[in-house]
N, C-alpha and C. Protein backbone atom coordinates (compact mmCIF):
# COMPACT_ATOMS: atom_id res chain seq x y z
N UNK A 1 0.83 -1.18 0.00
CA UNK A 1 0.00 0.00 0.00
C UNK A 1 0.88 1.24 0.00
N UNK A 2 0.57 2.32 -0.96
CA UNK A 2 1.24 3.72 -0.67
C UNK A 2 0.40 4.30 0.25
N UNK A 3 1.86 5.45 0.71
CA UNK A 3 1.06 6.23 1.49
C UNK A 3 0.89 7.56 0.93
N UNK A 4 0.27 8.03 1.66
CA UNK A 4 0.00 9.37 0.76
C UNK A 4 1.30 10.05 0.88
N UNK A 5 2.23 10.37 1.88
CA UNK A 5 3.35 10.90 2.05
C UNK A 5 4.11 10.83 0.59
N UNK A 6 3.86 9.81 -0.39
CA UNK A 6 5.25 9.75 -0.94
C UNK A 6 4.08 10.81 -2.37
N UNK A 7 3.20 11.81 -2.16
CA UNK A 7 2.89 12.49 -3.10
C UNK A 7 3.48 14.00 -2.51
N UNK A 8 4.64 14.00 -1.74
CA UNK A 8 5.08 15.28 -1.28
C UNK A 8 6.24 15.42 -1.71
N UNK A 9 6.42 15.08 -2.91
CA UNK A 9 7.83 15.43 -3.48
C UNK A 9 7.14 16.59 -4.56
N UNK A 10 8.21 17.53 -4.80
CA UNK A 10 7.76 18.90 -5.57
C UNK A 10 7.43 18.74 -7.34
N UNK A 11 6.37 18.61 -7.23
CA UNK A 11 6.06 18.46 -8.35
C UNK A 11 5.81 20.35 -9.17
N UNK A 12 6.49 20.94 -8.36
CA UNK A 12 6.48 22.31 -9.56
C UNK A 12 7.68 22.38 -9.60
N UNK A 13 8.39 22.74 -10.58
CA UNK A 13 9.39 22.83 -11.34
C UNK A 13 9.83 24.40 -12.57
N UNK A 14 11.19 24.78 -11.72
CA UNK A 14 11.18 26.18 -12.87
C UNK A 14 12.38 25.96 -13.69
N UNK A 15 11.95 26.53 -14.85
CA UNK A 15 13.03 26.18 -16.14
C UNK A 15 14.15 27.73 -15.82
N UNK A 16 15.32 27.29 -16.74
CA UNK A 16 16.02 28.43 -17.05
C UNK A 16 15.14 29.74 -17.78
N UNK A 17 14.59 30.02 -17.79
CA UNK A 17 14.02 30.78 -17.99
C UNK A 17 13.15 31.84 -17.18
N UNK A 18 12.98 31.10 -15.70
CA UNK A 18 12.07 31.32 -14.89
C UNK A 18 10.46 30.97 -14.81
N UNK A 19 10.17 30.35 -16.20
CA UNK A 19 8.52 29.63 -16.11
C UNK A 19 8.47 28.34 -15.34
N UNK A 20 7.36 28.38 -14.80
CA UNK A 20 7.38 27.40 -13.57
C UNK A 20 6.48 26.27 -14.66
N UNK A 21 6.60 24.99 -14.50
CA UNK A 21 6.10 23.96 -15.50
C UNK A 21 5.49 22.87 -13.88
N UNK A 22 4.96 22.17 -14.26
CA UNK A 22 4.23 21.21 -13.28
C UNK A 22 4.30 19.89 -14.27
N UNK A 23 4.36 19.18 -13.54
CA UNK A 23 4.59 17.44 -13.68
C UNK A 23 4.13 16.45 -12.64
N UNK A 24 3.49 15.35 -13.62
CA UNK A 24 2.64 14.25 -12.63
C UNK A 24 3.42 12.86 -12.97
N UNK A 25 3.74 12.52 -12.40
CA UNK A 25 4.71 11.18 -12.50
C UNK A 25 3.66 9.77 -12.29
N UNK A 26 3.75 9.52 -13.65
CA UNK A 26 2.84 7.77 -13.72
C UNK A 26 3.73 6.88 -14.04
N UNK A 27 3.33 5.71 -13.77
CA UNK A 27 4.12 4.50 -13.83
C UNK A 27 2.95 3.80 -14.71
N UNK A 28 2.84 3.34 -15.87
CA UNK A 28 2.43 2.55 -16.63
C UNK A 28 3.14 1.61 -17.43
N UNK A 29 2.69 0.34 -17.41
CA UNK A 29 3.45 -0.86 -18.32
C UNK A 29 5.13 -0.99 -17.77
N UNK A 30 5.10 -1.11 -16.60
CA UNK A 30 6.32 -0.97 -16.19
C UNK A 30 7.48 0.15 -16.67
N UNK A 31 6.89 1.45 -16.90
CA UNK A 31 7.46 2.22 -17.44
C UNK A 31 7.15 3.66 -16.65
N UNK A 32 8.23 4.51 -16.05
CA UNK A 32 7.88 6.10 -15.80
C UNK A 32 7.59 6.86 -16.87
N UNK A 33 6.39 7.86 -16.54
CA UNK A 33 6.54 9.06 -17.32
C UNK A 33 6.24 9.92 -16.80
N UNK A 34 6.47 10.97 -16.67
CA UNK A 34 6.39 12.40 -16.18
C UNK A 34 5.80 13.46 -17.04
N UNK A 35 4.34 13.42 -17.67
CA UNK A 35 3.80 14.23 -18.26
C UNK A 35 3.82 15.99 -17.85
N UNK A 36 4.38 17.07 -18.55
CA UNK A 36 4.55 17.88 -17.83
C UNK A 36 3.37 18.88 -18.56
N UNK A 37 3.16 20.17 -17.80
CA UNK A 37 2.35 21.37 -18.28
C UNK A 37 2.97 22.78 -17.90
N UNK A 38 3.68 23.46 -18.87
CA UNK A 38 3.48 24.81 -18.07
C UNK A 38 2.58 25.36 -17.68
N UNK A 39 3.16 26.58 -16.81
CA UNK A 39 1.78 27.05 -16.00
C UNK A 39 1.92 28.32 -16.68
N UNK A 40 3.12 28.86 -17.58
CA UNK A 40 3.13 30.44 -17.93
C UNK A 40 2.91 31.12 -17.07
N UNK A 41 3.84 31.46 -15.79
CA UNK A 41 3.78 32.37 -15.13
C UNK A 41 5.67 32.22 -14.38
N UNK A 42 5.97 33.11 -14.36
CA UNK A 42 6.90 33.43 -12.66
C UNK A 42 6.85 33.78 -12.36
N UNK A 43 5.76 33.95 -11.57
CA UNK A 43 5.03 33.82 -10.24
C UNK A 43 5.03 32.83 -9.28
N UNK A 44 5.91 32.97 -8.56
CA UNK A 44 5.59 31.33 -7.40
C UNK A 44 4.58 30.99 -7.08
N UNK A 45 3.62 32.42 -6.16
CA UNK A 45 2.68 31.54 -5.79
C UNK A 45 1.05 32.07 -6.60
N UNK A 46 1.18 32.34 -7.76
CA UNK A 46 0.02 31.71 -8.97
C UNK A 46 0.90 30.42 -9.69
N UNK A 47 2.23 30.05 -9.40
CA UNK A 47 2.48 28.83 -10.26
C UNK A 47 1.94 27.72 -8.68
N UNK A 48 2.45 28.17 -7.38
CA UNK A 48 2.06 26.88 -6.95
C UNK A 48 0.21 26.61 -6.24
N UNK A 49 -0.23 27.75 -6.14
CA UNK A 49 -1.94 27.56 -6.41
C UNK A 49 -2.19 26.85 -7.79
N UNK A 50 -1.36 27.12 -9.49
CA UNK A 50 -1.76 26.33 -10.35
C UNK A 50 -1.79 24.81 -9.84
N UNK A 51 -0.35 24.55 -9.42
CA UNK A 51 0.24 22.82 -9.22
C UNK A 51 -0.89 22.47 -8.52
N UNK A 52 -1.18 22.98 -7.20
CA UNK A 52 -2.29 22.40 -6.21
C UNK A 52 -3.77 22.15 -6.88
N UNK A 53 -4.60 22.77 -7.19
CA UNK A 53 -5.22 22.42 -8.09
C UNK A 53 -4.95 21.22 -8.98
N UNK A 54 -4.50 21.56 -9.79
CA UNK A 54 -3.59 20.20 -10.54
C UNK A 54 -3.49 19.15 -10.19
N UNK A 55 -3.00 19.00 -8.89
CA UNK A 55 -2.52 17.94 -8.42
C UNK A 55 -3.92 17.63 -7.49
N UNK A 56 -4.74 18.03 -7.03
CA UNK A 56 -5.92 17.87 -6.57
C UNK A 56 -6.71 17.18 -7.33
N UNK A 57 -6.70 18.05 -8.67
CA UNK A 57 -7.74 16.59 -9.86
C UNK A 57 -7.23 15.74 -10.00
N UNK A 58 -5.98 15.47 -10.23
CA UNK A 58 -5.33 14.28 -10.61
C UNK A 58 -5.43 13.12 -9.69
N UNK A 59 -5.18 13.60 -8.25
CA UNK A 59 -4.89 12.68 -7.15
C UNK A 59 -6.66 11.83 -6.85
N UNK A 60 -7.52 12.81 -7.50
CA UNK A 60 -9.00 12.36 -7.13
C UNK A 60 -8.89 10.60 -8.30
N UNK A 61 -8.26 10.96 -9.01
CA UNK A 61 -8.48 9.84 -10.11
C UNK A 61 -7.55 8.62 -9.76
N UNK A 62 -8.25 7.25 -9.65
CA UNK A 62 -8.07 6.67 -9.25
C UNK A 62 -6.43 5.98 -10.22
N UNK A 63 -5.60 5.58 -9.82
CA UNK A 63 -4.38 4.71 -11.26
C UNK A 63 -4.44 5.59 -12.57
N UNK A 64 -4.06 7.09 -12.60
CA UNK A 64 -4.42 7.72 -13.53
C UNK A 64 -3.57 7.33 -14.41
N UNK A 65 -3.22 7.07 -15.88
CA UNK A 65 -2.80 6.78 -16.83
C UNK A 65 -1.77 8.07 -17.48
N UNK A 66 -1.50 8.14 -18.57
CA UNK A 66 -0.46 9.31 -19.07
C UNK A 66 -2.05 10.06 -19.59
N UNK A 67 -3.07 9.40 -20.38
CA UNK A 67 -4.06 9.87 -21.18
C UNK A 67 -4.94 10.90 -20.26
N UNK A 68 -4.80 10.23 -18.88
CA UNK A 68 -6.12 11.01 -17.28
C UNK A 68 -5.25 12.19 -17.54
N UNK A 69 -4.01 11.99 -17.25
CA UNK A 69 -3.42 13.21 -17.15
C UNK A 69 -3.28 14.28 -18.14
N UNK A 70 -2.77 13.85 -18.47
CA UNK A 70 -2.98 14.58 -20.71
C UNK A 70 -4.50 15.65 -20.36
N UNK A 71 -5.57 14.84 -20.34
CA UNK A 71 -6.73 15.46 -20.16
C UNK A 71 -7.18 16.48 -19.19
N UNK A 72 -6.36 15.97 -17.83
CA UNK A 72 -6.57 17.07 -16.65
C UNK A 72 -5.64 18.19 -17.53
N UNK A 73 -4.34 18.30 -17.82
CA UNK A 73 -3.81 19.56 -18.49
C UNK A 73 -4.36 19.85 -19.27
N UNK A 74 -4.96 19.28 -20.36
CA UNK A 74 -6.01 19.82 -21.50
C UNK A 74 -7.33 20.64 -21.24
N UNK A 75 -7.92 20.37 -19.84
CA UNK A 75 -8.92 20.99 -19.74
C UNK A 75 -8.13 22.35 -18.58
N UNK A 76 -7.34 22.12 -17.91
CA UNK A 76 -6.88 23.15 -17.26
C UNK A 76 -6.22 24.20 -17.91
N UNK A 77 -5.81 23.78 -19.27
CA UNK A 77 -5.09 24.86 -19.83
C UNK A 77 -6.43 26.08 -20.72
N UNK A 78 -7.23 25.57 -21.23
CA UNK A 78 -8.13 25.72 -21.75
C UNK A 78 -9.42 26.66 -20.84
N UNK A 79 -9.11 26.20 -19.20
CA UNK A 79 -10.07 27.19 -18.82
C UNK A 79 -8.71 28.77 -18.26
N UNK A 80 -7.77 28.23 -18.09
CA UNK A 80 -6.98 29.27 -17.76
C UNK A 80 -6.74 30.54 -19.36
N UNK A 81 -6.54 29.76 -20.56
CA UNK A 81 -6.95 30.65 -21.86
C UNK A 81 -8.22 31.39 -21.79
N UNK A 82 -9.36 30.95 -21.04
CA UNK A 82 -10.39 31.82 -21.41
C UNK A 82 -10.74 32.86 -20.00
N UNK A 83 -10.08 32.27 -18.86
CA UNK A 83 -10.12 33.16 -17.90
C UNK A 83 -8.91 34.29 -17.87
N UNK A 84 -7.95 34.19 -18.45
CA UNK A 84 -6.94 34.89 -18.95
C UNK A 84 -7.21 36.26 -19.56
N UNK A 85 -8.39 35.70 -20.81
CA UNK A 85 -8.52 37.04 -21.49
C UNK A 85 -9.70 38.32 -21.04
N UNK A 86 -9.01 39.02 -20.93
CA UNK A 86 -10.06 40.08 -20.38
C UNK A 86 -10.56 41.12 -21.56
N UNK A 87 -11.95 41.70 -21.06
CA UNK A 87 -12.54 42.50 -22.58
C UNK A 87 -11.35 43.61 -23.06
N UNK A 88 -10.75 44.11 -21.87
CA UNK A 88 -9.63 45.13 -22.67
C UNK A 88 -9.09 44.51 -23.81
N UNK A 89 -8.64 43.33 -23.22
CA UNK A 89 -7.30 42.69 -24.16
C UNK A 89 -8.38 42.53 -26.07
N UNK A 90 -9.31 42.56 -25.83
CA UNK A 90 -9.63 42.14 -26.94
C UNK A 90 -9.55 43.76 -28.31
N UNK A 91 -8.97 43.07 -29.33
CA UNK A 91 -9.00 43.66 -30.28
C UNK A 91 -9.80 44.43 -31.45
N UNK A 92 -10.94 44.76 -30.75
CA UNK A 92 -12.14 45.24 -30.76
C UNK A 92 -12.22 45.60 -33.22
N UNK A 93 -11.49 46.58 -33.24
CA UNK A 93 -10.92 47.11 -34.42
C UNK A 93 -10.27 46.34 -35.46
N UNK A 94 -9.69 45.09 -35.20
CA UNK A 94 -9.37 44.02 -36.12
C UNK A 94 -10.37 43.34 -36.03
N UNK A 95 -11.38 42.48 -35.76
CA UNK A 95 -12.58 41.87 -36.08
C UNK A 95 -13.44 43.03 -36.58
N UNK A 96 -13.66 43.77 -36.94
CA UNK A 96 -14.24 45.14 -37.50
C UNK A 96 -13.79 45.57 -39.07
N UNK A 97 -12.68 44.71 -38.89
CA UNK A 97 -11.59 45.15 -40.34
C UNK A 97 -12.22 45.48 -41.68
N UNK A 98 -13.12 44.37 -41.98
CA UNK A 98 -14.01 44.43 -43.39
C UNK A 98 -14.83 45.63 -43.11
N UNK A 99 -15.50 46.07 -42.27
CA UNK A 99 -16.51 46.85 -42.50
C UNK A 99 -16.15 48.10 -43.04
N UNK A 100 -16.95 48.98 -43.15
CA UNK A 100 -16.52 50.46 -43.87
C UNK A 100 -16.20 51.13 -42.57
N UNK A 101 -14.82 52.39 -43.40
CA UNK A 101 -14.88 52.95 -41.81
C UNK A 101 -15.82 53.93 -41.12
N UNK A 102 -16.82 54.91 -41.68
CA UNK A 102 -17.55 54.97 -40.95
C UNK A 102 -18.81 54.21 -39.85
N UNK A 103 -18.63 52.55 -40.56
CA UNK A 103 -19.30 51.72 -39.67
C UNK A 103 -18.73 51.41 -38.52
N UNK A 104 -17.26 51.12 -39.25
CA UNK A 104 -16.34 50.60 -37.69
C UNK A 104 -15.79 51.82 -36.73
N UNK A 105 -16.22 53.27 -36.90
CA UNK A 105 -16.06 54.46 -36.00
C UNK A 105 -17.28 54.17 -35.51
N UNK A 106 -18.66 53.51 -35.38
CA UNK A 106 -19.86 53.68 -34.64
C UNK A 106 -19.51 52.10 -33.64
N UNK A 107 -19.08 51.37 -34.44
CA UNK A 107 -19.20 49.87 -33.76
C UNK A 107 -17.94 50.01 -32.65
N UNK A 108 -16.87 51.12 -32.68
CA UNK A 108 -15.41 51.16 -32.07
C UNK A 108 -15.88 52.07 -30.86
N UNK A 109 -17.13 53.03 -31.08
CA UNK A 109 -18.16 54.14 -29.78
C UNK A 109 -18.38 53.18 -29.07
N UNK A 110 -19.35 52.18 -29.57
CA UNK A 110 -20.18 51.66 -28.58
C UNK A 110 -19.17 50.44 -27.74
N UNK A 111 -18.19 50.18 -28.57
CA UNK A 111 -17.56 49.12 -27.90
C UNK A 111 -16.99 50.06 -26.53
N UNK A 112 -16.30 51.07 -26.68
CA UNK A 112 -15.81 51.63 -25.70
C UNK A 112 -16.27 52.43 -25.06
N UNK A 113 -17.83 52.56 -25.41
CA UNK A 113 -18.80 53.56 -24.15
C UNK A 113 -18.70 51.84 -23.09
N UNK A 114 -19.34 50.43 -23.95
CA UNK A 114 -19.60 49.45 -23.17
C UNK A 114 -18.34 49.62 -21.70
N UNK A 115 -16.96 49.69 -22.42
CA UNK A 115 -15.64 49.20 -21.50
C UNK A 115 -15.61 50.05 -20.58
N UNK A 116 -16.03 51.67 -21.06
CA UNK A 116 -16.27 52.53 -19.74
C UNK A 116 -17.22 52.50 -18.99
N UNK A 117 -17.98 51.71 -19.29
CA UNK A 117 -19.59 51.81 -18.30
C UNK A 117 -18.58 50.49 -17.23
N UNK A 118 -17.86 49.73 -17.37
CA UNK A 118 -17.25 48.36 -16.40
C UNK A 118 -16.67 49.35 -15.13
N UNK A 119 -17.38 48.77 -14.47
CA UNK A 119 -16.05 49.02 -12.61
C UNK A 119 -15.22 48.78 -12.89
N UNK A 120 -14.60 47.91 -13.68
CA UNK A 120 -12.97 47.21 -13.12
C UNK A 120 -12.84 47.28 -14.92
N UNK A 121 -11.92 47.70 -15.25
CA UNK A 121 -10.86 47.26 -16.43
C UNK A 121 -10.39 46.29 -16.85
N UNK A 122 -10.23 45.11 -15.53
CA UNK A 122 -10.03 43.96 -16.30
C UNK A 122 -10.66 42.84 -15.81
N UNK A 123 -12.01 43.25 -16.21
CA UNK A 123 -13.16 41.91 -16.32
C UNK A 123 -12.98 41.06 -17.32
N UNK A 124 -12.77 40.05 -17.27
CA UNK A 124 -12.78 38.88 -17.98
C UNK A 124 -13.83 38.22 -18.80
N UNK A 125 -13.17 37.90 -20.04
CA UNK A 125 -14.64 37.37 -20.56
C UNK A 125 -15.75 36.45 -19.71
N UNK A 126 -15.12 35.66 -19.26
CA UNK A 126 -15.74 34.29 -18.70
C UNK A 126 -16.98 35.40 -17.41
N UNK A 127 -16.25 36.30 -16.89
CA UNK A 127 -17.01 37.05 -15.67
C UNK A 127 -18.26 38.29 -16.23
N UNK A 128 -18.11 38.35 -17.08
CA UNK A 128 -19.20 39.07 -17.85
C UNK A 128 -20.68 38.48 -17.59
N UNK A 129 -21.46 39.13 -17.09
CA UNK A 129 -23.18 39.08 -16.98
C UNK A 129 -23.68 40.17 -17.08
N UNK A 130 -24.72 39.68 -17.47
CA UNK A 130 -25.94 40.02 -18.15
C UNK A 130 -26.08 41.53 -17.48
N UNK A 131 -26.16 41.45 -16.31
CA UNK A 131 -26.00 42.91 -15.18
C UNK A 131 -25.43 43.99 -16.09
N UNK A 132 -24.09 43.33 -16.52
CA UNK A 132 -23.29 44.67 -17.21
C UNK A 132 -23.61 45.16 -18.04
N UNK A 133 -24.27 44.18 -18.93
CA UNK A 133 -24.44 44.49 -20.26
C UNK A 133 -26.05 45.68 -19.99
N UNK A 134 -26.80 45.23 -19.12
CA UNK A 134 -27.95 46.12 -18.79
C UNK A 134 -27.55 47.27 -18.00
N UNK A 135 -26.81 47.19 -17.34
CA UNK A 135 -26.10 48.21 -16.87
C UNK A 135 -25.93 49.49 -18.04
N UNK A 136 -25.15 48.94 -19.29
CA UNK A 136 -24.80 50.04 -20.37
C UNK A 136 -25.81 50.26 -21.25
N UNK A 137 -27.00 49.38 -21.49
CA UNK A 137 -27.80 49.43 -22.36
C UNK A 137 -28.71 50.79 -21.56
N UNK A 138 -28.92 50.86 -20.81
CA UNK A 138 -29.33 52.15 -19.86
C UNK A 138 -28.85 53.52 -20.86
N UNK A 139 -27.47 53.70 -20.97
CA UNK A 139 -26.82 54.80 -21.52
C UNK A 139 -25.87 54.86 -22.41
N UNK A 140 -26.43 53.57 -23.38
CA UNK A 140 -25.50 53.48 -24.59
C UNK A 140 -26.41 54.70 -25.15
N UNK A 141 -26.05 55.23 -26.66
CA UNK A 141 -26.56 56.00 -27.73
C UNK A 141 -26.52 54.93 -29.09
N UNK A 142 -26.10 54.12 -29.19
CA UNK A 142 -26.12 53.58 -30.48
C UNK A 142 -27.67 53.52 -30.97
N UNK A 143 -27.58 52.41 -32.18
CA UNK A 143 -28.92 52.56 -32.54
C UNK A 143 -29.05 50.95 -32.36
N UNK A 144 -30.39 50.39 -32.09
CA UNK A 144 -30.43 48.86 -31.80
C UNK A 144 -29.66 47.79 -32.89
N UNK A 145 -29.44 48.04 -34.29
CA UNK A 145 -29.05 47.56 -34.99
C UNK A 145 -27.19 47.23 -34.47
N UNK A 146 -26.75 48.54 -34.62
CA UNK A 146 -25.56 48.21 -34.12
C UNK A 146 -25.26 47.97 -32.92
N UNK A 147 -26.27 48.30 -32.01
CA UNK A 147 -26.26 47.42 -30.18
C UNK A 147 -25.96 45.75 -30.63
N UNK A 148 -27.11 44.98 -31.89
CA UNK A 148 -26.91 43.98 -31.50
C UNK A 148 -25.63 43.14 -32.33
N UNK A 149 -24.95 44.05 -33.24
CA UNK A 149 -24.35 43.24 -34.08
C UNK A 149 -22.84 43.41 -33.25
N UNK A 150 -22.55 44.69 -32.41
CA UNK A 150 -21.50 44.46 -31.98
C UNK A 150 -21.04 43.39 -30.52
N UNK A 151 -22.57 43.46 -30.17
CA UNK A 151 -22.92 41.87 -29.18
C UNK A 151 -22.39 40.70 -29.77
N UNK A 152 -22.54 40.70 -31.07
CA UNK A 152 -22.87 39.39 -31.93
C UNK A 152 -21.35 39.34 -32.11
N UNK A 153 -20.50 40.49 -32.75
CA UNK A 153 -19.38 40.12 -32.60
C UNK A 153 -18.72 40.14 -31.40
N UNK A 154 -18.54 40.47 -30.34
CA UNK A 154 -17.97 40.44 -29.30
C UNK A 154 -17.95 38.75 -28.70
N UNK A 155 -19.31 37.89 -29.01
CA UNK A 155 -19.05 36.61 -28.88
C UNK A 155 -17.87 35.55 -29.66
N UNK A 156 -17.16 36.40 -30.71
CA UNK A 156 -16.76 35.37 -31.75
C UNK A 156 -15.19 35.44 -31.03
């Protein structure tokens, strides 16, 4: 029987570079592997809140395989990409590109009356509700047409 003790060896790890990477060590088919994930940060402790987590799903799964693991990084990397991006960061004016430019000077207003109506600057897509968006619809000026198409793009 293991004990849990022998899961206290440091599984975060920083490269020459200073990015901290995380690794889960399986033994399958009589064979080690050490599947690793960066975490993109140097930051110690957002890299070792990443590992813990990490190592929290993983440890729930019973004889996890290289594939369990593969998947726990696949879905962890994937929600950290979308919690990552915040509405600033988005490029409002390049998805706008085709249109004419007096369309994309009305669709580039309302995008940035929306960003000034936000408390915080860097709300995240994922944290966006409905609140906010009624919040600005209060004291946008656009006209409903372009209220809903720059909605429509803001999802893509």
């Amino acid at each position: 029987m293991q004990l849990d003790t022998s899961r206290e060896v440091n599984y975060l790890i920083k490269s020459n570079t200073g990015i901290y990477t995380f690794r889960w060590n399986v033994r399958a088919d009589n064979k080690h592997y050490q599947p690793k994930l960066s975490l993109r940060t140097r930051n110690y402790l957002k890299a070792l809140q990443s590992a813990s987590e990490l190592a929290l799903r993983i440890s729930t799964i019973s004889n996890p395989s290289v594939d369990d693991v593969k998947a726990v990084y696949y879905e962890f990397s994937g929600k950290q990409k979308r919690e990552a991006k915040t509405l600033i960061s988005i490029d409002m004016e390049s998805l706008l590109s085709e249109l004419s430019i007096k369309s994309r000077k009305e669709y580039l207003s309302c995008w940035n009356s929306f960003l000034d109506s936000l408390s915080s600057k860097t709300l995240s897509v994922t944290s966006l509700n409905q609140a906010h968006i009624d919040k600005w619809k209060e004291t946008q000026t656009c006209s409903d047409v372009t209220l809903r198409k720059v909605k429509e793009r803001s999802k893509q």
